[in-house]
Protein backbone atom coordinates (compact mmCIF):
# COMPACT_ATOMS: atom_id res chain seq x y z
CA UNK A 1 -80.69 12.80 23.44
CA UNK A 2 -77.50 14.73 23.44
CA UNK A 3 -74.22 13.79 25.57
CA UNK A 4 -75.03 16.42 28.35
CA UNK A 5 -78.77 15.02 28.34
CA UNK A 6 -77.23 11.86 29.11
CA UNK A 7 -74.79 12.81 31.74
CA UNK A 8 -77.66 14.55 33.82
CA UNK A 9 -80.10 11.44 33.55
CA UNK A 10 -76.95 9.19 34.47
CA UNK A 11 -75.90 10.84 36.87
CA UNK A 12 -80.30 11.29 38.32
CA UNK A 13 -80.08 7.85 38.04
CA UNK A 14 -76.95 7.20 40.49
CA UNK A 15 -78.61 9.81 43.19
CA UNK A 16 -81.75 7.64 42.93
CA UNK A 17 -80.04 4.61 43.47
CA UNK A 18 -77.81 6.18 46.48
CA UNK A 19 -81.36 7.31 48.39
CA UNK A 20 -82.98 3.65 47.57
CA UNK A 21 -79.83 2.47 48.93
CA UNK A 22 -79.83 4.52 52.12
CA UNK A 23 -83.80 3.87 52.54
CA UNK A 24 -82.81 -0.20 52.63
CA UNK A 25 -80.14 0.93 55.87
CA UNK A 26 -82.30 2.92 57.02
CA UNK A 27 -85.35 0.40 57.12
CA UNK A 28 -83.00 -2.73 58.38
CA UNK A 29 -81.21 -0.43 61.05
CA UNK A 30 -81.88 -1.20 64.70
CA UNK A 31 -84.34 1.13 66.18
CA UNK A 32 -81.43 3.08 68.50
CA UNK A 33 -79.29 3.63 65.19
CA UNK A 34 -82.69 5.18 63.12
CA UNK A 35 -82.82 7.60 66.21
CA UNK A 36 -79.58 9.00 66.21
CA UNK A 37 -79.61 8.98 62.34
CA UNK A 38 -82.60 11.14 62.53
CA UNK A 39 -80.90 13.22 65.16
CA UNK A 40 -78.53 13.62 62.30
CA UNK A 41 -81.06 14.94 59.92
CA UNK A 42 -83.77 16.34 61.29
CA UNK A 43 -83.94 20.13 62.70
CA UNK A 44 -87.35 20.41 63.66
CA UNK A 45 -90.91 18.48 63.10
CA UNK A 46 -94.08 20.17 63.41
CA UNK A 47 -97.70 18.94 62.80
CA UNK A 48 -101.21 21.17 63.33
CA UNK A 49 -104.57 19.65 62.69
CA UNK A 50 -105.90 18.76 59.23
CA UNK A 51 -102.63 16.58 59.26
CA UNK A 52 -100.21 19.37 58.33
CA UNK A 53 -96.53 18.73 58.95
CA UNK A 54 -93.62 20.61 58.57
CA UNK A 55 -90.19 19.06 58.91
CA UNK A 56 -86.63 21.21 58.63
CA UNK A 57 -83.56 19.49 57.83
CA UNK A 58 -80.23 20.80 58.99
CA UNK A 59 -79.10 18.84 55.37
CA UNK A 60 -80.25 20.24 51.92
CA UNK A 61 -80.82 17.62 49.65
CA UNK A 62 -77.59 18.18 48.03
CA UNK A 63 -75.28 17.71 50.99
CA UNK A 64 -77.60 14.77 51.94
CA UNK A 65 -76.99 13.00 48.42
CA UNK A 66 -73.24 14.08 47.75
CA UNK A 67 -72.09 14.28 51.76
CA UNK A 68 -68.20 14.76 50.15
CA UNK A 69 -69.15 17.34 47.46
CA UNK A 70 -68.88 20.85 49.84
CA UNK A 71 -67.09 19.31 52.65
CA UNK A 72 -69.95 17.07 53.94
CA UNK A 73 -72.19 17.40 56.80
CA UNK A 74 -69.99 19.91 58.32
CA UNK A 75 -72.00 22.50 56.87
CA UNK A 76 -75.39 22.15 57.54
CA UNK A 77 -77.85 24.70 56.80
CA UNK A 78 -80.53 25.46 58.90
């Protein structure tokens, strides 16, 4: 494995840990704190029969895992 090999699974590995992280808040936060977090998060849910769901995020998975990278949640996509 080369040195920029490494520096992508490194840094895979930090994200990983920064999600299992936010998961374990997540799951110990009190039930009024989960709802505003998903407030936070969530754009729109939708579910049809057959147990299809959609779910939008106003975050992309980037600004979710790096919230200081491009100026944070500030610019959420839709």
């Amino acid at each position: 494995m080369n040195q920029d090999e490494e520096e992508i699974l490194k840094a895979k590995r930090l994200q990983a840990r920064k999600l299992a992280e936010r998961g374990q808040l997540f799951e110990d936060a009190p039930e009024t704190q989960k709802r505003m977090v998903l407030a936070e998060v969530l754009n729109r849910i939708e579910a049809w029969r057959g147990c299809q769901i959609m779910i939008k995020f106003k975050l992309t998975a980037w600004q979710f895992l790096e919230p200081d990278a491009d100026g944070g949640a500030d610019k959420k996509a839709s």
